[in-house]
Structure formats: structure tokens, C-alpha cells
C-alpha atoms as a PDB file:
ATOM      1  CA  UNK A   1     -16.851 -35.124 -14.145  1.00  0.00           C
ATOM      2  CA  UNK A   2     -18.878 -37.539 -16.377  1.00  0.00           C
ATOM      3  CA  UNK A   3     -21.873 -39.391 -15.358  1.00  0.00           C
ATOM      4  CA  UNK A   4     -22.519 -42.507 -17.559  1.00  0.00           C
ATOM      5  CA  UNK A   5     -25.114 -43.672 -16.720  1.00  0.00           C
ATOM      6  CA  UNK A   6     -27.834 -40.381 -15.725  1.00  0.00           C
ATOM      7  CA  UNK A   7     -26.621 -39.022 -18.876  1.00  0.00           C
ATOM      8  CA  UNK A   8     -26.958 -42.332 -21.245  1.00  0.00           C
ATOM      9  CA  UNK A   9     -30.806 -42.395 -19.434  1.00  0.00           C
ATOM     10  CA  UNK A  10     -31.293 -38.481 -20.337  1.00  0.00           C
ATOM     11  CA  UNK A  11     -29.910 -39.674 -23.598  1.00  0.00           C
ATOM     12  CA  UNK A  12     -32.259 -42.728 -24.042  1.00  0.00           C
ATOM     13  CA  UNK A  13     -35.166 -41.979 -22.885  1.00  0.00           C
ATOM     14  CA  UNK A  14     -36.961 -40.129 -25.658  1.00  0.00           C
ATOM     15  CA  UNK A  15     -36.597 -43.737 -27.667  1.00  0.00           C
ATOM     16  CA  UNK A  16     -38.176 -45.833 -24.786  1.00  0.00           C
ATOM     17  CA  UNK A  17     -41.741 -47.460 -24.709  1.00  0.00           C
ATOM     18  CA  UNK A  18     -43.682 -45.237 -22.844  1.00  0.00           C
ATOM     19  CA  UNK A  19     -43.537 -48.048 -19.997  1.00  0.00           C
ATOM     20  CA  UNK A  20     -39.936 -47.647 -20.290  1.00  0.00           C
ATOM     21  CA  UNK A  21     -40.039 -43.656 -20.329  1.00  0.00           C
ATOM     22  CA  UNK A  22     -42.010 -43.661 -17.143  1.00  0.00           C
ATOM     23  CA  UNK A  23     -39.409 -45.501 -15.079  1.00  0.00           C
ATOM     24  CA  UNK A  24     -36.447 -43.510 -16.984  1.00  0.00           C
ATOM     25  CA  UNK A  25     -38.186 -40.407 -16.117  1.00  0.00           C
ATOM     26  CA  UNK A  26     -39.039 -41.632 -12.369  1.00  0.00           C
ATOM     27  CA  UNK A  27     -35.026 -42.713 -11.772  1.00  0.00           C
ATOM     28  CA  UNK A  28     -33.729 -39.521 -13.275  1.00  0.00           C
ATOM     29  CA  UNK A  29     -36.417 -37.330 -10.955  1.00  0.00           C
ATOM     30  CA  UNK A  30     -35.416 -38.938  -8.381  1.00  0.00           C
ATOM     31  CA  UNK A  31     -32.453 -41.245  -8.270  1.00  0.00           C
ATOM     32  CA  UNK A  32     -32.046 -41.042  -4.151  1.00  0.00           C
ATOM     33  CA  UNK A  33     -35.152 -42.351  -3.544  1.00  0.00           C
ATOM     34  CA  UNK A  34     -34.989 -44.961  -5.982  1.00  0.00           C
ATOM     35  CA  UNK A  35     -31.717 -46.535  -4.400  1.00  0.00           C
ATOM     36  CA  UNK A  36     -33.919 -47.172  -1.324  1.00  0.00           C
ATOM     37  CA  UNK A  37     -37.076 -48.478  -3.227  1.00  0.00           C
ATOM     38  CA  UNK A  38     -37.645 -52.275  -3.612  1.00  0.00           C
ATOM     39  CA  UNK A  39     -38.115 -53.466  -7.459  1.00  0.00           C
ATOM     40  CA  UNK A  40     -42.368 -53.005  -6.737  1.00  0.00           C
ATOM     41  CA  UNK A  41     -42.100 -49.527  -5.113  1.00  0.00           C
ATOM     42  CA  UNK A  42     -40.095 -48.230  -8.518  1.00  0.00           C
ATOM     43  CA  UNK A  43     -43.226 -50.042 -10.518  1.00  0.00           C
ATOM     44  CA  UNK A  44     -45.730 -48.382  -8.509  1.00  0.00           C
ATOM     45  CA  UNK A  45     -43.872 -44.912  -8.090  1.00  0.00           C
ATOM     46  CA  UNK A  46     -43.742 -44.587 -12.122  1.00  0.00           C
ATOM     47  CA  UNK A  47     -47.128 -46.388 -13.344  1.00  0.00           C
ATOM     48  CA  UNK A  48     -45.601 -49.119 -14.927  1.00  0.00           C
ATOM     49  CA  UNK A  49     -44.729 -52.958 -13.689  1.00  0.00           C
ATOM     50  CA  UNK A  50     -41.729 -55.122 -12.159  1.00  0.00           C
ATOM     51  CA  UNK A  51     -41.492 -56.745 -15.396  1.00  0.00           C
ATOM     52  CA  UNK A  52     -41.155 -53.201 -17.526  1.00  0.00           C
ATOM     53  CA  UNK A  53     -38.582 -52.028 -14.584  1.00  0.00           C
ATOM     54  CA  UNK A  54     -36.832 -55.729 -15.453  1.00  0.00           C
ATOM     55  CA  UNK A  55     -36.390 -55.035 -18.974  1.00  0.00           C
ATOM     56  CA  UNK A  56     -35.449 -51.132 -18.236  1.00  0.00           C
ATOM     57  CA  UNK A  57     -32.553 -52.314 -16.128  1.00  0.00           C
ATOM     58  CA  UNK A  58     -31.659 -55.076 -18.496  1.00  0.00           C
ATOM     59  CA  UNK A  59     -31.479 -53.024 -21.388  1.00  0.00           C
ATOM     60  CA  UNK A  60     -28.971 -50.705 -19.876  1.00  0.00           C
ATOM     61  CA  UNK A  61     -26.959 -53.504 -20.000  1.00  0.00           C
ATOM     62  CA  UNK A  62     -27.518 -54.405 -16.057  1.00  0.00           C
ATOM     63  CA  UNK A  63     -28.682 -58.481 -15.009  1.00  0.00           C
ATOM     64  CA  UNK A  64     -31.249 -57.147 -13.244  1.00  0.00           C
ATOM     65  CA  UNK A  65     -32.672 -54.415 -10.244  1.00  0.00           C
ATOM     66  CA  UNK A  66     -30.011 -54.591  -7.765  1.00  0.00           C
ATOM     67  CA  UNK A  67     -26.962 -54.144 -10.612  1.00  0.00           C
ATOM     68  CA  UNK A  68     -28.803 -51.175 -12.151  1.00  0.00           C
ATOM     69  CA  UNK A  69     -28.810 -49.266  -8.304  1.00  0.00           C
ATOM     70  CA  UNK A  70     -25.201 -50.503  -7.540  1.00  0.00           C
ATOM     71  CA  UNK A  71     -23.800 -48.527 -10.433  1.00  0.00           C
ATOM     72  CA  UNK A  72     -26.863 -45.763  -9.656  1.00  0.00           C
ATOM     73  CA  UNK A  73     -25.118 -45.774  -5.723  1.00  0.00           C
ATOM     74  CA  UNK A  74     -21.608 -45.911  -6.905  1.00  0.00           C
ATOM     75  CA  UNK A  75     -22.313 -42.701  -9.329  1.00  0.00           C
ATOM     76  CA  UNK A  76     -24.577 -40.703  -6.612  1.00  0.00           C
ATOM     77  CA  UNK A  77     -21.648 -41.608  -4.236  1.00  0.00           C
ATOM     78  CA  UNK A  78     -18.678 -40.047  -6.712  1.00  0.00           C
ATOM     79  CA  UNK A  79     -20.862 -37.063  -7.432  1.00  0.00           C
ATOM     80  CA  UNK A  80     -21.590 -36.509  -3.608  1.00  0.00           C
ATOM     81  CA  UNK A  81     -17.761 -36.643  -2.642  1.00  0.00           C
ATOM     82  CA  UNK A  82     -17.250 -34.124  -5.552  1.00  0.00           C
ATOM     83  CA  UNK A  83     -19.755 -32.032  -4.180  1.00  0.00           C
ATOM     84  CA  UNK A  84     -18.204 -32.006  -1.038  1.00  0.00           C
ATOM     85  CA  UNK A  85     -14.682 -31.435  -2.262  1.00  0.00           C
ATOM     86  CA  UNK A  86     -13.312 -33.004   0.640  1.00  0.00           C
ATOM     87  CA  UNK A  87     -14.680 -30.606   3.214  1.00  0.00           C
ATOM     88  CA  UNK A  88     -14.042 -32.500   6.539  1.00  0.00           C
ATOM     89  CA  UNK A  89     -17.223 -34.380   8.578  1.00  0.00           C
ATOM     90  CA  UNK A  90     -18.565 -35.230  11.784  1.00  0.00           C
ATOM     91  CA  UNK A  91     -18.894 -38.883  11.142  1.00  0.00           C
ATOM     92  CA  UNK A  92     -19.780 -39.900  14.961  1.00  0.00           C
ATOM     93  CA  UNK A  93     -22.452 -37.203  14.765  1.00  0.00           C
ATOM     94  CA  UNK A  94     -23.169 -38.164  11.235  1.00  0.00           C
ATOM     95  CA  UNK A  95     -24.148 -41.548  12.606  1.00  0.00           C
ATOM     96  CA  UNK A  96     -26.102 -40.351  16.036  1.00  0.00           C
ATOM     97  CA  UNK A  97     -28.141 -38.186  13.572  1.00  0.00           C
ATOM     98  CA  UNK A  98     -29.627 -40.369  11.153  1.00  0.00           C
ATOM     99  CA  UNK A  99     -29.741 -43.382  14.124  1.00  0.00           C
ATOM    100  CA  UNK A 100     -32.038 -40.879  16.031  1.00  0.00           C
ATOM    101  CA  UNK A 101     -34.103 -40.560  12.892  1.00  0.00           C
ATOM    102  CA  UNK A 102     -34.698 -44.327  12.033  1.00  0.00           C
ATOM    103  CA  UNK A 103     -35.765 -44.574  15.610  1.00  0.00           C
ATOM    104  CA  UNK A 104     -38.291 -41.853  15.514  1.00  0.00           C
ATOM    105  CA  UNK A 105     -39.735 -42.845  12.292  1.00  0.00           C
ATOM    106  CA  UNK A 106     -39.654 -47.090  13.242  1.00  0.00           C
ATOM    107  CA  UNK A 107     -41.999 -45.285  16.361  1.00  0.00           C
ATOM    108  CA  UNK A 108     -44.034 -44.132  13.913  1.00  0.00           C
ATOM    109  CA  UNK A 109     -44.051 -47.062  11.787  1.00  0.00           C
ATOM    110  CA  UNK A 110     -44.740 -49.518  14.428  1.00  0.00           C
ATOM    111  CA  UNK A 111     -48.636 -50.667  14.622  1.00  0.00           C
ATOM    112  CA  UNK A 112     -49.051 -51.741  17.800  1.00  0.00           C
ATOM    113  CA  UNK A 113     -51.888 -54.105  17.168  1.00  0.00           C
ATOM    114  CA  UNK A 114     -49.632 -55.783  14.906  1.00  0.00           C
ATOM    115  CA  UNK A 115     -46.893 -56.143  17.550  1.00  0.00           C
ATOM    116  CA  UNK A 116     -49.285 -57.577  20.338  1.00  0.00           C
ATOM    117  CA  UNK A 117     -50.080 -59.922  17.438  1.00  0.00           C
ATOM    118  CA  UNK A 118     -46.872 -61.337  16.708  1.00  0.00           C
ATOM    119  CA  UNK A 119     -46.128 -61.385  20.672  1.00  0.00           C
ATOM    120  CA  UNK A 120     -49.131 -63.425  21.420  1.00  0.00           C
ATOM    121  CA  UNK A 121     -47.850 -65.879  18.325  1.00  0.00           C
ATOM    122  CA  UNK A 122     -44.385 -66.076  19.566  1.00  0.00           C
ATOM    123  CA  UNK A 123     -46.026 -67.228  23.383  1.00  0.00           C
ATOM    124  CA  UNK A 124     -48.057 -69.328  21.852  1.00  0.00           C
ATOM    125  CA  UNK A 125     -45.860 -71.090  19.791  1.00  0.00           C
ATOM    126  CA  UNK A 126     -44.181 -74.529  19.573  1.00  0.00           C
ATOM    127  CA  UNK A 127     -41.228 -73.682  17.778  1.00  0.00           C
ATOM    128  CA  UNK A 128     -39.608 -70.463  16.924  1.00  0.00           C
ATOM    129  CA  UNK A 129     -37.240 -70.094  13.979  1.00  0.00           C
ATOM    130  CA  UNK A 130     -35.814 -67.146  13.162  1.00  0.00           C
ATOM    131  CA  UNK A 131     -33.708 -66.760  10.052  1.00  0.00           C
ATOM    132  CA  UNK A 132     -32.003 -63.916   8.348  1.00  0.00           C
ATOM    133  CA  UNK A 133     -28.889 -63.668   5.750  1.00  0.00           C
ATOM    134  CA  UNK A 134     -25.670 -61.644   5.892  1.00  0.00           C
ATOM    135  CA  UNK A 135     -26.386 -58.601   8.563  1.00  0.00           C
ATOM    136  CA  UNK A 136     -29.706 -59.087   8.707  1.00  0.00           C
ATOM    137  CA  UNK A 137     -28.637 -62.459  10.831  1.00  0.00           C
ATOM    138  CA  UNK A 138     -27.754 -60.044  13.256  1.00  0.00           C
ATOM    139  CA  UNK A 139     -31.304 -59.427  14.246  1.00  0.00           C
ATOM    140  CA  UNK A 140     -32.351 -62.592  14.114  1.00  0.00           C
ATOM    141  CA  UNK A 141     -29.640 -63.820  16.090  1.00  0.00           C
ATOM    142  CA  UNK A 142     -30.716 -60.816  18.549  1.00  0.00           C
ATOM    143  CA  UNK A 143     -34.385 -61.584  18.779  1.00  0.00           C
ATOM    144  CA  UNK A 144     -33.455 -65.435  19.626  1.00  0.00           C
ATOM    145  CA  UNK A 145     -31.354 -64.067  22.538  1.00  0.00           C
ATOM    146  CA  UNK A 146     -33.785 -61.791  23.583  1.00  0.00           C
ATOM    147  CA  UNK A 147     -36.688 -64.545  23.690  1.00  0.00           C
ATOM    148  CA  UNK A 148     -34.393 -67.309  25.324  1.00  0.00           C
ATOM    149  CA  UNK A 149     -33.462 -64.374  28.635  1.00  0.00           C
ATOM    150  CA  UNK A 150     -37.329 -64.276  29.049  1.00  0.00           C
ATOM    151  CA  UNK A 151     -37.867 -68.373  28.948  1.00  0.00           C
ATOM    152  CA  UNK A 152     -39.064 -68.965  25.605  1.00  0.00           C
ATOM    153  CA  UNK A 153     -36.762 -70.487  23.507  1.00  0.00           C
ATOM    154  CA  UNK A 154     -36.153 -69.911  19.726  1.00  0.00           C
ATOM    155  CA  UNK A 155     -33.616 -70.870  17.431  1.00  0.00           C
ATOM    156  CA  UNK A 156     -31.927 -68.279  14.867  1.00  0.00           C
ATOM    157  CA  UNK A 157     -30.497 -69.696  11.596  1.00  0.00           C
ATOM    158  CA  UNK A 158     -28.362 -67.843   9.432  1.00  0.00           C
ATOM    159  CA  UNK A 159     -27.413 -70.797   7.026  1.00  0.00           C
ATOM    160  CA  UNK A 160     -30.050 -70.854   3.744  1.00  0.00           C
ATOM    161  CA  UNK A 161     -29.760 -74.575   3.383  1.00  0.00           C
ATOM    162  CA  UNK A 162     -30.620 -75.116   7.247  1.00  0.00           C
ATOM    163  CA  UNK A 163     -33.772 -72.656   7.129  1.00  0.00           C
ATOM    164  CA  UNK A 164     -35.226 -74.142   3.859  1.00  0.00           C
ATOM    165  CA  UNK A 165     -34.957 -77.243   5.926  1.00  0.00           C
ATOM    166  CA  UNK A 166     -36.420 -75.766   9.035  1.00  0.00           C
ATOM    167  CA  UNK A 167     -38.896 -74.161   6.744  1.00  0.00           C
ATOM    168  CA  UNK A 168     -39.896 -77.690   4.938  1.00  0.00           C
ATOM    169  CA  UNK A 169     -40.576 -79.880   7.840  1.00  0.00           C
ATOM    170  CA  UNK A 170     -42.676 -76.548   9.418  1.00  0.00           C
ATOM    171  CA  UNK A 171     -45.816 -77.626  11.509  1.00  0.00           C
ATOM    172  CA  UNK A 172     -49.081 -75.668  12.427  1.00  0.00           C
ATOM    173  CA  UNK A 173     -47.890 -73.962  15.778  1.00  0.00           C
ATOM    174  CA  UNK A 174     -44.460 -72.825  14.366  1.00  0.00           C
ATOM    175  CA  UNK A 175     -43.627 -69.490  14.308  1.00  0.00           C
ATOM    176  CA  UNK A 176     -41.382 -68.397  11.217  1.00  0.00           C
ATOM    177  CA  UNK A 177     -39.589 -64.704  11.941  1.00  0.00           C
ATOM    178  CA  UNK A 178     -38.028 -64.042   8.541  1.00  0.00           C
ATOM    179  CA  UNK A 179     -35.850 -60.886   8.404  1.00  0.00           C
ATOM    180  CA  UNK A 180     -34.644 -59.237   5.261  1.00  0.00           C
ATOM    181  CA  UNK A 181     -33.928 -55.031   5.286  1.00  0.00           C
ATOM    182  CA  UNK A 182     -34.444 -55.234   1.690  1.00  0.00           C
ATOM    183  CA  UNK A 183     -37.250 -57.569   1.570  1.00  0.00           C
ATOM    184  CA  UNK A 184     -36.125 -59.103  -1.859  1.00  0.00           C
ATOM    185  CA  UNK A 185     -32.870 -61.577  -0.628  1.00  0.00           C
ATOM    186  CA  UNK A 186     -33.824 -64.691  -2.525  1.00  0.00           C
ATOM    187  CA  UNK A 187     -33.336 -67.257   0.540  1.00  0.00           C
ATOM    188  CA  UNK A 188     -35.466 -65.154   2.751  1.00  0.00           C
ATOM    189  CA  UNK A 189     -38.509 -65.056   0.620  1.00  0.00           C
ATOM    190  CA  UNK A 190     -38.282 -68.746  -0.254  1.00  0.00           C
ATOM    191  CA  UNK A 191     -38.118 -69.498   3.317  1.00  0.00           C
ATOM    192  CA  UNK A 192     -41.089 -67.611   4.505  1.00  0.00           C
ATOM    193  CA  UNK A 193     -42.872 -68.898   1.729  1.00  0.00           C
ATOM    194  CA  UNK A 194     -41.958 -72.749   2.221  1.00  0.00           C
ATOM    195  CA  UNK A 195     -42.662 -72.087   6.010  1.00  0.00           C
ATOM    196  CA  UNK A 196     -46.229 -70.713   5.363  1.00  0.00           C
ATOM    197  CA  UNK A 197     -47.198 -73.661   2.951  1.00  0.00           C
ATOM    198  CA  UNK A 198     -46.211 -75.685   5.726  1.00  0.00           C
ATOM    199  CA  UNK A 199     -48.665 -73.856   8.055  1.00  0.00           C
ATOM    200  CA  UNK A 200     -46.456 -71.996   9.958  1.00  0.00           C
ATOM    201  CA  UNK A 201     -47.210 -68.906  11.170  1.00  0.00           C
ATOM    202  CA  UNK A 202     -44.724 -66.078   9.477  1.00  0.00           C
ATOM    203  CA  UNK A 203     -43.749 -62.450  10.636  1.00  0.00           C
ATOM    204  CA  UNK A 204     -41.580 -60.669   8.376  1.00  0.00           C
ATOM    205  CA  UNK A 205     -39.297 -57.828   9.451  1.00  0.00           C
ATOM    206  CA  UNK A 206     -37.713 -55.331   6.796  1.00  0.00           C
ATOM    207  CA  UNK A 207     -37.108 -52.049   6.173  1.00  0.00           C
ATOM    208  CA  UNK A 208     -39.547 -52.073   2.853  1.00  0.00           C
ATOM    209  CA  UNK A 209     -42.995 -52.328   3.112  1.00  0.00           C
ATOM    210  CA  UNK A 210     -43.909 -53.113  -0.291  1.00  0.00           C
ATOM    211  CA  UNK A 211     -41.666 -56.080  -1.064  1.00  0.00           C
ATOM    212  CA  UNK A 212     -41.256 -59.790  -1.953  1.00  0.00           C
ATOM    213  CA  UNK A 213     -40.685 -60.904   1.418  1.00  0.00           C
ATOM    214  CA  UNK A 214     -43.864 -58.760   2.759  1.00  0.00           C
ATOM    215  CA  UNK A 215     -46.173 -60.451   0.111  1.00  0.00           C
ATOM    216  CA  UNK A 216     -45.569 -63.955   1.511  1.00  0.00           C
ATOM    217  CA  UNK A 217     -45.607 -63.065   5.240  1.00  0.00           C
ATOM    218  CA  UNK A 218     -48.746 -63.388   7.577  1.00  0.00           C
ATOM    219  CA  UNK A 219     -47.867 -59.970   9.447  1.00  0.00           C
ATOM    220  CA  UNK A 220     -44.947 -57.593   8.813  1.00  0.00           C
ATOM    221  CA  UNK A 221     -43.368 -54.943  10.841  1.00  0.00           C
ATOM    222  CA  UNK A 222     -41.861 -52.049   9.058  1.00  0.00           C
ATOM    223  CA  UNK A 223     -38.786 -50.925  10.159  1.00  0.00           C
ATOM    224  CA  UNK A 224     -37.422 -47.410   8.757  1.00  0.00           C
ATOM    225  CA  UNK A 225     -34.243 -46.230   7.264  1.00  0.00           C
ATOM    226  CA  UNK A 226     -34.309 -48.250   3.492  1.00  0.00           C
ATOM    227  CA  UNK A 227     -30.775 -49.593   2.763  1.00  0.00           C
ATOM    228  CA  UNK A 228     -28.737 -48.828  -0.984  1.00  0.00           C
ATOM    229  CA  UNK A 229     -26.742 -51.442  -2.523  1.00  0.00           C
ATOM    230  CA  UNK A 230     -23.482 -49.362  -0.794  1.00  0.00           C
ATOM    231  CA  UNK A 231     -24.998 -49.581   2.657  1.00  0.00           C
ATOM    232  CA  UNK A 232     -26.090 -52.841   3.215  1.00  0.00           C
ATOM    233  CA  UNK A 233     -25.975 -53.496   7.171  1.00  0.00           C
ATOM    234  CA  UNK A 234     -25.785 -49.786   7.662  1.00  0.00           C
ATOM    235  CA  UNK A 235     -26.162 -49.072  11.463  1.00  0.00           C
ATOM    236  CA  UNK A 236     -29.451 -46.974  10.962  1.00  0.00           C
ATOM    237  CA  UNK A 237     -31.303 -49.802   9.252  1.00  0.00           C
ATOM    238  CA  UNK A 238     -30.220 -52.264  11.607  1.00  0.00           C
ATOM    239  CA  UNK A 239     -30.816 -50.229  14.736  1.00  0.00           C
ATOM    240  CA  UNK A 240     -34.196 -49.544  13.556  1.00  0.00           C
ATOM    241  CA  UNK A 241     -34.715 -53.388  13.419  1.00  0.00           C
ATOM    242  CA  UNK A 242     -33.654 -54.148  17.191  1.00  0.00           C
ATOM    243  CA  UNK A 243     -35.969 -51.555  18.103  1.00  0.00           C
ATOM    244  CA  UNK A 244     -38.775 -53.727  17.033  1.00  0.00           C
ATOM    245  CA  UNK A 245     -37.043 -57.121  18.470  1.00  0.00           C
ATOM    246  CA  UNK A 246     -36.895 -54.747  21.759  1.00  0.00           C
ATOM    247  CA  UNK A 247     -41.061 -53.909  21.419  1.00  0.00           C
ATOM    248  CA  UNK A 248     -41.742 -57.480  20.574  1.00  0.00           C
ATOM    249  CA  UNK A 249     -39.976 -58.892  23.546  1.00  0.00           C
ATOM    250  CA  UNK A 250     -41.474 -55.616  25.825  1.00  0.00           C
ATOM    251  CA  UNK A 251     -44.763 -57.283  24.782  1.00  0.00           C
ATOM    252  CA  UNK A 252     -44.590 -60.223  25.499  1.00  0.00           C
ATOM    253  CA  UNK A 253     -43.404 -59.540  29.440  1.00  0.00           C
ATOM    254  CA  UNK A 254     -46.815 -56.976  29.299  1.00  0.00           C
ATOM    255  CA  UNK A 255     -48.894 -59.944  28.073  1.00  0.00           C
ATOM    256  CA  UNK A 256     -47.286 -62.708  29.628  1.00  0.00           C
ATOM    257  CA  UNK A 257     -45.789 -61.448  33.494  1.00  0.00           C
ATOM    258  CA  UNK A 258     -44.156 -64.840  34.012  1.00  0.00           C
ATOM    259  CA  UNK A 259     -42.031 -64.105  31.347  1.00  0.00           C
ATOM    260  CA  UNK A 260     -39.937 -61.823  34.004  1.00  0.00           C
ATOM    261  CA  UNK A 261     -39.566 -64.141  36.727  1.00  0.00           C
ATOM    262  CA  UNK A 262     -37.841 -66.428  33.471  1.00  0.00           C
ATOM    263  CA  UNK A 263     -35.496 -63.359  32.910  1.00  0.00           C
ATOM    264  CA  UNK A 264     -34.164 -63.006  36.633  1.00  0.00           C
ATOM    265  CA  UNK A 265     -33.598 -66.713  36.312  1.00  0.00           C
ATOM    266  CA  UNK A 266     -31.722 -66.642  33.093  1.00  0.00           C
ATOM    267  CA  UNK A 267     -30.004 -63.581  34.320  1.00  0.00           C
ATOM    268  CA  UNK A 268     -28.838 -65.577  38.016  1.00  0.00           C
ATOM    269  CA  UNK A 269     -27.697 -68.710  35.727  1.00  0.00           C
ATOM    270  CA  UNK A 270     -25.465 -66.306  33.978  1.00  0.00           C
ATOM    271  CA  UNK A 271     -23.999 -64.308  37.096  1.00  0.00           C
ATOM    272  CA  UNK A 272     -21.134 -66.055  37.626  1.00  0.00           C
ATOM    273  CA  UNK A 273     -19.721 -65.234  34.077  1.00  0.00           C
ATOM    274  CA  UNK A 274     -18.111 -61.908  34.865  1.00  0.00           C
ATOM    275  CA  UNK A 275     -16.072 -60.683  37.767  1.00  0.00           C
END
């Protein structure tokens, strides 16, 4: 079995810049982890910078970061099911496993001053937005449900166009929530950005704690369980992520009480909807 491109990197690498070298020599070490690091956790993992990891990727003939790991993932994912020569697997326990993991290491991740922070924000504020693209929409749609059962009402926009707009007419007193598992989808930094010039406050949520999205954001909350460019919207990563929609909204019933007598309401207006 050939691999393209770990052995045209093995092959290249003695020509590199020594910038170059370093982030040759960090992928090849350890190509795993570097399908779940963000463009500035590769930098920072090999000593060099996002622009030397830039031209690495680009002159291996990739347009940028996220190229280079999809053909990194799609290699690492032939060699894996050669390694396994198509032994059978427990996919259902497969999946419990590494849920029960993310779960356990999101506890761990979770600062719980910075969750009574972003509670107290999201009771104090006039508007909530919360905005994420593709599956991380999911969890935005998710933490908009969970806030309108307990009386407070928030809004969750998955289109880019509406959020940038939502983001551009942003007041003191609105609360951005900005979620993004990589932390580097264009639209969701732009937003959180826009939404901060604005004065809004902004929480980000991702599963990177070193990203794009984190370096605009008033307070992040790190979930675990990194995706790879073949796993986008993989159940650990976005289980992970509830569990913090889940402490925020635990929270904010512990700091505000009222907010339960708002979720026996919401669930008695609702009652009639099944049999």
C-alpha cells in the first residue's frame, strides 16, 4: 500500500526551511493529533507560525490547512482499514465508548467560574443570538430551546447572511453565543467579531481552545473530543457540546429560581401536544 503524501513529507523534508522542517517533522511524529489541531495549535506544537504552516500546506500543493488534513484523514483512514483487514466491530459500543470519554473530559474542561459567567450574561441580557453553521447549528439551535423552556428567550440562526446582520446592528446588552467545533469556520469568527465591535457580549463554544473563533470571544467554553476533516458533526464532539448548553441552562435555574416556575409553564403550554 502506498502513502503519498507521509512518504513525499519523509521525502521533502530534509530540503525545507528549518520553519518548514519543524512542522514536517511535527505532522509526520504525529499525524493523529494533528488532524484534531486548529491551524495555531500545529504553529505552537512545532515552534514555528500560522503563516510557515500556510506555506507548508501550500507547497504540498494543498489551498490551505483544512485541504492538507483532508488528504492527511483520508490516508490515516485507508491505512487504518488496512490495518484492520476487515476484522468485524462493535460500532454501537464503538460510539458509547468514546461518547463516555468526551463527557468525562468536557467535566474536566468545564471552569465553572466561567459558566456562572456566561449564565449571569445570558439572564441579564436583552437579546440572545445564537448562531452556528452546518452541525454545529445543532447546538445552537439546542441552547435556544433550552433557554426559551426556562422563560428567557433567544433566537438561534443558522443562516451566515442573517447572523452577520444580527451581528451588525448588535447593541451593548446583547449576548452573542457563537459555536464552531473547529473554531476556524469563516462565518463564525466574522460574526463574533462583528458582534463584539458592536458591544455585544460574546461566548464562544468549540471543541479547540486555541483557535480563531476563541481569540475574538469575551469567554469560551471548551468542549472535548477535536473533530478531523472526515468527522465533522461526529456524535462525540457534538455531545460534548450539549453537555455545556445542559450546565449553562443548570446555572442559570441555580442563580435565577424563577427560571423553574417559567419551565413548568412552558412545559403545561405544551401538554396538550402528545397523547
Amino acid at each position: 500500500m502506498t502513502h503519498a503524501l507521509i512518504a513525499s513529507l519523509r521525502a521533502a523534508a530534509g530540503d525545507m526551511t528549518p520553519a518548514l522542517a519543524r512542522v514536517a517533522e511535527t505532522v509526520l511524529a504525529q499525524p493523529d493529533a494533528t488532524l484534531r489541531q486548529s491551524i495555531t495549535e500545529l504553529a505552537e506544537t512545532s515552534g514555528s507560525s500560522e503563516a510557515s504552516v500556510m506555506r507548508f500546506c501550500r507547497d504540498q500543493g494543498f489551498s490551505g490547512f483544512q485541504d492538507f488534513k483532508l488528504a492527511l484523514a483520508k490516508e490515516l483512514a485507508t491505512d487504518e482499514r488496512a490495518r484492520d483487514n476487515g476484522s468485524p466491530s462493535d460500532d454501537i459500543q464503538q460510539l458509547v465508548e468514546t461518547a463516555i470519554t468526551s463527557l468525562r473530559e468536557t467535566e474536566q474542561l468545564i471552569v465553572r467560574e466561567d459558566v456562572a459567567v456566561a449564565s449571569r450574561k445570558l439572564l441579564d441580557a436583552s437579546v440572545v443570538e445564537c448562531f452556528g453553521i452546518a452541525a454545529s447549528a445543532v447546538t445552537a439551535q439546542y441552547l435556544a430551546y433550552k433557554m426559551t423552556r426556562i422563560g428567557k428567550f433567544s433566537r438561534a440562526l443558522g443562516d451566515a447572511h442573517l447572523a452577520v446582520m444580527a451581528a451588525g446592528t448588535a447593541q451593548p446588552g446583547t449576548v452573542q453565543v457563537v459555536i464552531s467545533s473547529s473554531g476556524s469556520t469563516i462565518d463564525a469568527v466574522r460574526v463574533a467579531d462583528l458582534a463584539r465591535s458592536k458591544g455585544a457580549f460574546v461566548i464562544g463554544i468549540s471543541n479547540r481552545s486555541k483557535s480563531p473563533l476563541i481569540a475574538v470571544c469575551d469567554l469560551a467554553l471548551i468542549a472535548s473530543w477535536p473533530e478531523t476533516p472526515l468527522t465533522g458533526g461526529a456524535f462525540p464532539s457534538k455531545i460534548s457540546q450539549l453537555l455545556i448548553v445542559d450546565a449553562l441552562v443548570a446555572e442559570m435555574t441555580r442563580q435565577d429560581p424563577k427560571r423553574l416556575v417559567e419551565l413548568s409553564r412552558t412545559a403545561e403550554v405544551v401538554s396538550d401536544r402528545s397523547f
